[in-house]
C-alpha atoms as a PDB file:
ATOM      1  CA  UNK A   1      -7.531  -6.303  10.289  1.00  0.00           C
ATOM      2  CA  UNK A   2      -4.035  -5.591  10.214  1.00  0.00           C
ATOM      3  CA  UNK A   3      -2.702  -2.093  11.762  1.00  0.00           C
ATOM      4  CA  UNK A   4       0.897  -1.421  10.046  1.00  0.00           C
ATOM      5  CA  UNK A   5       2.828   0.880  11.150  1.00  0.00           C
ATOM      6  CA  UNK A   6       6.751   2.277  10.360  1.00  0.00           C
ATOM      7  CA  UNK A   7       9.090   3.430   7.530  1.00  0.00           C
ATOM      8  CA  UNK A   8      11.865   1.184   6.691  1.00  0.00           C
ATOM      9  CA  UNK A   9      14.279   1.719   4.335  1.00  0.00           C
ATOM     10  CA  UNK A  10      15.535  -1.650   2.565  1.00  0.00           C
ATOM     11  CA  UNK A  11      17.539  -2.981  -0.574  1.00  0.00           C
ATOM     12  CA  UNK A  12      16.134  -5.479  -3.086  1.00  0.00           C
ATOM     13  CA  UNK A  13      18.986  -7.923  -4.365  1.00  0.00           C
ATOM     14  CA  UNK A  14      19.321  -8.438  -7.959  1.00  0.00           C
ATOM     15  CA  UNK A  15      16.561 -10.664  -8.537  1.00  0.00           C
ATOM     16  CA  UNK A  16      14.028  -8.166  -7.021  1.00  0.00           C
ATOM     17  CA  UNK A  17      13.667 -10.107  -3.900  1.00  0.00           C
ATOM     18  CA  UNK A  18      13.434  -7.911  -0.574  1.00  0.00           C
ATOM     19  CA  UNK A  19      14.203  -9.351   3.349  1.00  0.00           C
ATOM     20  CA  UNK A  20      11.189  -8.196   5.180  1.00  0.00           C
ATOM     21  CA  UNK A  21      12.117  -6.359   8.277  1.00  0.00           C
ATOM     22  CA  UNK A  22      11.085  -8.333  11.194  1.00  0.00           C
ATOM     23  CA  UNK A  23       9.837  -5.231  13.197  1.00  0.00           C
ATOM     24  CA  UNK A  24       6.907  -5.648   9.950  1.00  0.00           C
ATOM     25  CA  UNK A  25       6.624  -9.326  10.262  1.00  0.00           C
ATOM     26  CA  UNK A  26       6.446  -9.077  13.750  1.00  0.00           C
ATOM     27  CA  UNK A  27       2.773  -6.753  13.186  1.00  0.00           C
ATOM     28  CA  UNK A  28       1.229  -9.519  10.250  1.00  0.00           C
ATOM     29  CA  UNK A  29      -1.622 -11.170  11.760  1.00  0.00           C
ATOM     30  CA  UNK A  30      -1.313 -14.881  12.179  1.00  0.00           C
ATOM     31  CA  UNK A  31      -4.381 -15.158   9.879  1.00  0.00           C
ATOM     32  CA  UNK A  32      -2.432 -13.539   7.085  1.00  0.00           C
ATOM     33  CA  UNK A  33      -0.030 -16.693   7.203  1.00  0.00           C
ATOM     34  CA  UNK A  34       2.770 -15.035   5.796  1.00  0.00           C
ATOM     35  CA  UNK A  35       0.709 -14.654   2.621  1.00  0.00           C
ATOM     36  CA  UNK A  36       0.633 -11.398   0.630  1.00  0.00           C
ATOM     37  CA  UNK A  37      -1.092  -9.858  -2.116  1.00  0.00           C
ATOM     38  CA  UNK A  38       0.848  -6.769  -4.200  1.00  0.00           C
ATOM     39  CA  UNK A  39      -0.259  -4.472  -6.982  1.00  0.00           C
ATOM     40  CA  UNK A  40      -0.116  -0.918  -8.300  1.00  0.00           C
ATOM     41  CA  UNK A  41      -1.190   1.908  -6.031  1.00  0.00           C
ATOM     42  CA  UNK A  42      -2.513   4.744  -6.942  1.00  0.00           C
ATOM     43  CA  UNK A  43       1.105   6.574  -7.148  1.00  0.00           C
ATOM     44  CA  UNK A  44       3.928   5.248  -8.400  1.00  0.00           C
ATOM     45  CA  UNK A  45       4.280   3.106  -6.217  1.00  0.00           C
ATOM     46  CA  UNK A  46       2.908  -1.175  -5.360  1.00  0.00           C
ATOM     47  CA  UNK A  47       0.951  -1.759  -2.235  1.00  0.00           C
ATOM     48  CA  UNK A  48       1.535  -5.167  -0.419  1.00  0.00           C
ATOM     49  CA  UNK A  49      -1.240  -6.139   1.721  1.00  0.00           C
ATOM     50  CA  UNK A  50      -1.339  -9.255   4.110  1.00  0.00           C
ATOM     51  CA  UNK A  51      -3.582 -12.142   2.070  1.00  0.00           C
ATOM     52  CA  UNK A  52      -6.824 -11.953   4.650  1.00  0.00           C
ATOM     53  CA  UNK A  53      -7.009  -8.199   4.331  1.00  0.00           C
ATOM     54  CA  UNK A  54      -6.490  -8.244   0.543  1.00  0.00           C
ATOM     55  CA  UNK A  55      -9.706 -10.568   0.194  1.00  0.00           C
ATOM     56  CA  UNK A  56     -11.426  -8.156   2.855  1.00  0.00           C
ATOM     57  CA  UNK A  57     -10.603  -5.547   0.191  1.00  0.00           C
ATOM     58  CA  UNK A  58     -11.525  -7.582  -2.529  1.00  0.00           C
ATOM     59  CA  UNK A  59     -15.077  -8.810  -1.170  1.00  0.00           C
ATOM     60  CA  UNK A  60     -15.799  -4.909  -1.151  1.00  0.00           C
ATOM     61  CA  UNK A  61     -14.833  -4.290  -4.674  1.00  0.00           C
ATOM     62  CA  UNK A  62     -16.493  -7.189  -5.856  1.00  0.00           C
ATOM     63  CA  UNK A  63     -20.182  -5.399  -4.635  1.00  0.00           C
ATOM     64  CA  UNK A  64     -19.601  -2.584  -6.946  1.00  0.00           C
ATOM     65  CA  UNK A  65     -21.834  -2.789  -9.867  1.00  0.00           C
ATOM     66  CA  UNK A  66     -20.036  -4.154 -12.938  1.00  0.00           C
ATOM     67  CA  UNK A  67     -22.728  -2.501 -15.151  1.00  0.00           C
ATOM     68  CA  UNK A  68     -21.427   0.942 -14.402  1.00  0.00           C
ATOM     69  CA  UNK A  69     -18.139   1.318 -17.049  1.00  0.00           C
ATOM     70  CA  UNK A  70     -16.487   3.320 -14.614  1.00  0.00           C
ATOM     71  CA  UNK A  71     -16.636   0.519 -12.008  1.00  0.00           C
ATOM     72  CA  UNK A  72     -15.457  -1.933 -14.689  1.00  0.00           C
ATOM     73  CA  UNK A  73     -12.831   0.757 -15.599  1.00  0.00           C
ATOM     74  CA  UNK A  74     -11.360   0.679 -11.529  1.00  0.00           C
ATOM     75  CA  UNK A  75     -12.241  -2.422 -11.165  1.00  0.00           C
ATOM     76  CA  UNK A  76      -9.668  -3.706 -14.292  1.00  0.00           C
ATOM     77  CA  UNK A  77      -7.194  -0.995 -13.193  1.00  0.00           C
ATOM     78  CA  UNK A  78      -7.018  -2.198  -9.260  1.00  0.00           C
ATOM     79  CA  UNK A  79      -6.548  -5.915 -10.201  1.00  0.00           C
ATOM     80  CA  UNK A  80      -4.007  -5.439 -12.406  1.00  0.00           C
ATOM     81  CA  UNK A  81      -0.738  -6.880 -11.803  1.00  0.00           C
ATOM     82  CA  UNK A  82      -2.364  -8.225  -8.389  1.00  0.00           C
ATOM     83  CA  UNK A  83       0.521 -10.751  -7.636  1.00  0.00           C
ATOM     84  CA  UNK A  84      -0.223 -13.388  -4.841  1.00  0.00           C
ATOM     85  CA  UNK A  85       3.562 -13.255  -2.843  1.00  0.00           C
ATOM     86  CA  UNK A  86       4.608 -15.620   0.235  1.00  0.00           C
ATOM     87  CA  UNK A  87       7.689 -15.383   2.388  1.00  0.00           C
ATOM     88  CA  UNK A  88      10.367 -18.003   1.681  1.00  0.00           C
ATOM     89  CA  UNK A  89      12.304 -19.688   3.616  1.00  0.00           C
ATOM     90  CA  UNK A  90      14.444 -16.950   4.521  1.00  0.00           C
ATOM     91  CA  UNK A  91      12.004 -14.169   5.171  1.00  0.00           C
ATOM     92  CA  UNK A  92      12.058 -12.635   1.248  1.00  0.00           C
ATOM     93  CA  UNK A  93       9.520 -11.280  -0.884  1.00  0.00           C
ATOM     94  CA  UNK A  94       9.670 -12.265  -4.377  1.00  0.00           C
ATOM     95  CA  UNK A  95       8.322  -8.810  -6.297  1.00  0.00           C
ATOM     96  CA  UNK A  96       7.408  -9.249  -9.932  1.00  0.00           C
ATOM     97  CA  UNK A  97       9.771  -7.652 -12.226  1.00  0.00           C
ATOM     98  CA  UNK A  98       6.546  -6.030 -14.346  1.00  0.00           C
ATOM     99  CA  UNK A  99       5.589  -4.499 -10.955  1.00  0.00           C
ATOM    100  CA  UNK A 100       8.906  -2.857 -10.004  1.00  0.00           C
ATOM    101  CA  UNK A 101       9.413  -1.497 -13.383  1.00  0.00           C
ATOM    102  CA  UNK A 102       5.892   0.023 -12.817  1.00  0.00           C
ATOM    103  CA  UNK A 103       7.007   1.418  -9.605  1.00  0.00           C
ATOM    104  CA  UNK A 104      10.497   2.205 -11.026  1.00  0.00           C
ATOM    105  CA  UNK A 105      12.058   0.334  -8.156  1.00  0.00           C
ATOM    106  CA  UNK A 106      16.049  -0.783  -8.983  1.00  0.00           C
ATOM    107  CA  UNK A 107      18.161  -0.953  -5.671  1.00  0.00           C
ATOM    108  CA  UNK A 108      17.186   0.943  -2.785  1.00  0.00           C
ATOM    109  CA  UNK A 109      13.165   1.185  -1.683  1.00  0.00           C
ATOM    110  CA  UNK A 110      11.119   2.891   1.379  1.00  0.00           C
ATOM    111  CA  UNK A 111       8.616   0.507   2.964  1.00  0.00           C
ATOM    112  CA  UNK A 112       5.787   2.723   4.204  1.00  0.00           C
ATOM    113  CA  UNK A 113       3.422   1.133   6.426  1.00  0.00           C
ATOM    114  CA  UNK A 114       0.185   2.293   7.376  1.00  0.00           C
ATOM    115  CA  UNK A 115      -3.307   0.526   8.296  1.00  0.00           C
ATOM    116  CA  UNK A 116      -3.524  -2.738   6.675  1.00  0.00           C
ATOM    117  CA  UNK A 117      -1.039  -1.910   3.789  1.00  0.00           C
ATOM    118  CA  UNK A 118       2.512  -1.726   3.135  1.00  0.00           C
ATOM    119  CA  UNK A 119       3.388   0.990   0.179  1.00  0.00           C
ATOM    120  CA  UNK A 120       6.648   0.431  -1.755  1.00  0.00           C
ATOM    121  CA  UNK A 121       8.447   2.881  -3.029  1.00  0.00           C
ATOM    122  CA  UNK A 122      12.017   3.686  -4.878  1.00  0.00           C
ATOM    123  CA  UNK A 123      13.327   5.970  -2.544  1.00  0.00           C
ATOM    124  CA  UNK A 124      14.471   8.619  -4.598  1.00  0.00           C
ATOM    125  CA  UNK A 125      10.401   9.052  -5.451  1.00  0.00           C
ATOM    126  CA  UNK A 126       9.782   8.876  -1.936  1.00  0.00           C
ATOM    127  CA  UNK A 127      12.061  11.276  -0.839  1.00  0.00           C
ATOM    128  CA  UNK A 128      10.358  13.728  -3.768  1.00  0.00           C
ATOM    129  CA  UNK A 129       7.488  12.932  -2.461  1.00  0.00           C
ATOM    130  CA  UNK A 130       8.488  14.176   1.206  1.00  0.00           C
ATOM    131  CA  UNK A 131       9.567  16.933  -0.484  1.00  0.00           C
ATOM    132  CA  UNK A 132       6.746  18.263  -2.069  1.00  0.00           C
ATOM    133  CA  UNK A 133       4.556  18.418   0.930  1.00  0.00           C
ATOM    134  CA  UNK A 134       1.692  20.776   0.385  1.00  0.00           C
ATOM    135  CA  UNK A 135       2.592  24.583   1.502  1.00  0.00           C
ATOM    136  CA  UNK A 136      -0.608  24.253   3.222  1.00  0.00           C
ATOM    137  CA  UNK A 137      -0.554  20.977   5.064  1.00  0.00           C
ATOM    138  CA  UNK A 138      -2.721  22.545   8.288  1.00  0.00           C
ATOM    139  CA  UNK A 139      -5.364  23.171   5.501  1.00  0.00           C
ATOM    140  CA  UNK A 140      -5.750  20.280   3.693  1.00  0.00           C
ATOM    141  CA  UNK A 141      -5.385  18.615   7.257  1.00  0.00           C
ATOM    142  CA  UNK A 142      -8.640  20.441   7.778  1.00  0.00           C
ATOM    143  CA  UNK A 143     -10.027  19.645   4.446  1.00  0.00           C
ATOM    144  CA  UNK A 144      -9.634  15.538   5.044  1.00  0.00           C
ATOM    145  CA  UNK A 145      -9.595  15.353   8.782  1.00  0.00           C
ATOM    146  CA  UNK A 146     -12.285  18.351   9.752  1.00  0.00           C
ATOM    147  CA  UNK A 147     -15.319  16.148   9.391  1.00  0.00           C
ATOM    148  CA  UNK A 148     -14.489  13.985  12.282  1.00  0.00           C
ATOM    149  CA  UNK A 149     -15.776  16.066  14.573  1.00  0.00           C
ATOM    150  CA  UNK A 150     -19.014  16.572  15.987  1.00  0.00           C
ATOM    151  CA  UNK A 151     -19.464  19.680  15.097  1.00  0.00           C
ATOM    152  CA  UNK A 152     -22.127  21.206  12.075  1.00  0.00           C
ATOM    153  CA  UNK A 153     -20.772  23.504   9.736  1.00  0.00           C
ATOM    154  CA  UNK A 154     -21.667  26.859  11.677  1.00  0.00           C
ATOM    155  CA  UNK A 155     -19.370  24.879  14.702  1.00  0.00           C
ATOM    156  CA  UNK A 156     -22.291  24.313  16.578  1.00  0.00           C
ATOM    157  CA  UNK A 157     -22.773  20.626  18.554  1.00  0.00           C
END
């Protein structure tokens, strides 16, 4: 699987097609072919993911029970607007207009990179974002991270 990394600020043109910086396509995996995959993420935001890791993902969500209604519910929410992308000739991404309306995406966007996805965001909302990190961060650092450990809860091994 694909192991993103980097922030890269970037400008889509006016027909909502973005130059991928090649410091990003330099990281794809060959398997990935220059194939991608976007759709919504759980922000306001669209997550591109290279095409192998997107059918990785999708294998996974495809085991979940479709007789539970809240599976169907994320199921139906995750897939929509999924948009199969490619590179063109010139190294730009095509984005659906329906998907950076969604995102609220116009000029200027913040390509946040991270395990096998790339987030994209309008800037402005990514610099609020930034903004409002949590008072607390060492806490909820805990709260996510503090189970990694081998430790039990009384902090014995």
């Amino acid at each position: 699987m694909t192991n993103f990394i980097g922030e890269f600020e970037c400008k889509l043109d006016t027909k909502g097609r973005l130059m991928l910086p090649s410091s990003l396509r330099k990281q794809l995996d060959p398997a990935a072919q220059e194939r991608f995959v976007i759709n919504r993420g759980f922000e306001k935001c669209l997550v591109l993911y290279p095409k192998n890791d997107w059918e990785y993902i999708s294998a996974e969500i495809n085991k979940l029970n479709q007789y539970v209604k809240k599976n169907r519910e994320f199921i139906r929410y995750f897939y929509r607007g999924a948009t199969e992308l490619g590179l063109d000739g010139t190294g730009r991404l095509l984005f659906p207009k329906r998907l950076l309306e969604y995102a609220g995406a116009k000029k200027e966007v913040v390509l946040f990179a991270h395990g096998n996805r790339i987030e994209i965001w309008d800037k402005k909302a990514y610099n609020n974002l930034l903004t409002d990190e949590p008072d607390e961060f060492a806490d909820l650092a805990e709260e996510v991270m503090g189970g990694f450990d081998n430790q039990d809860e009384d902090g014995l091994s």
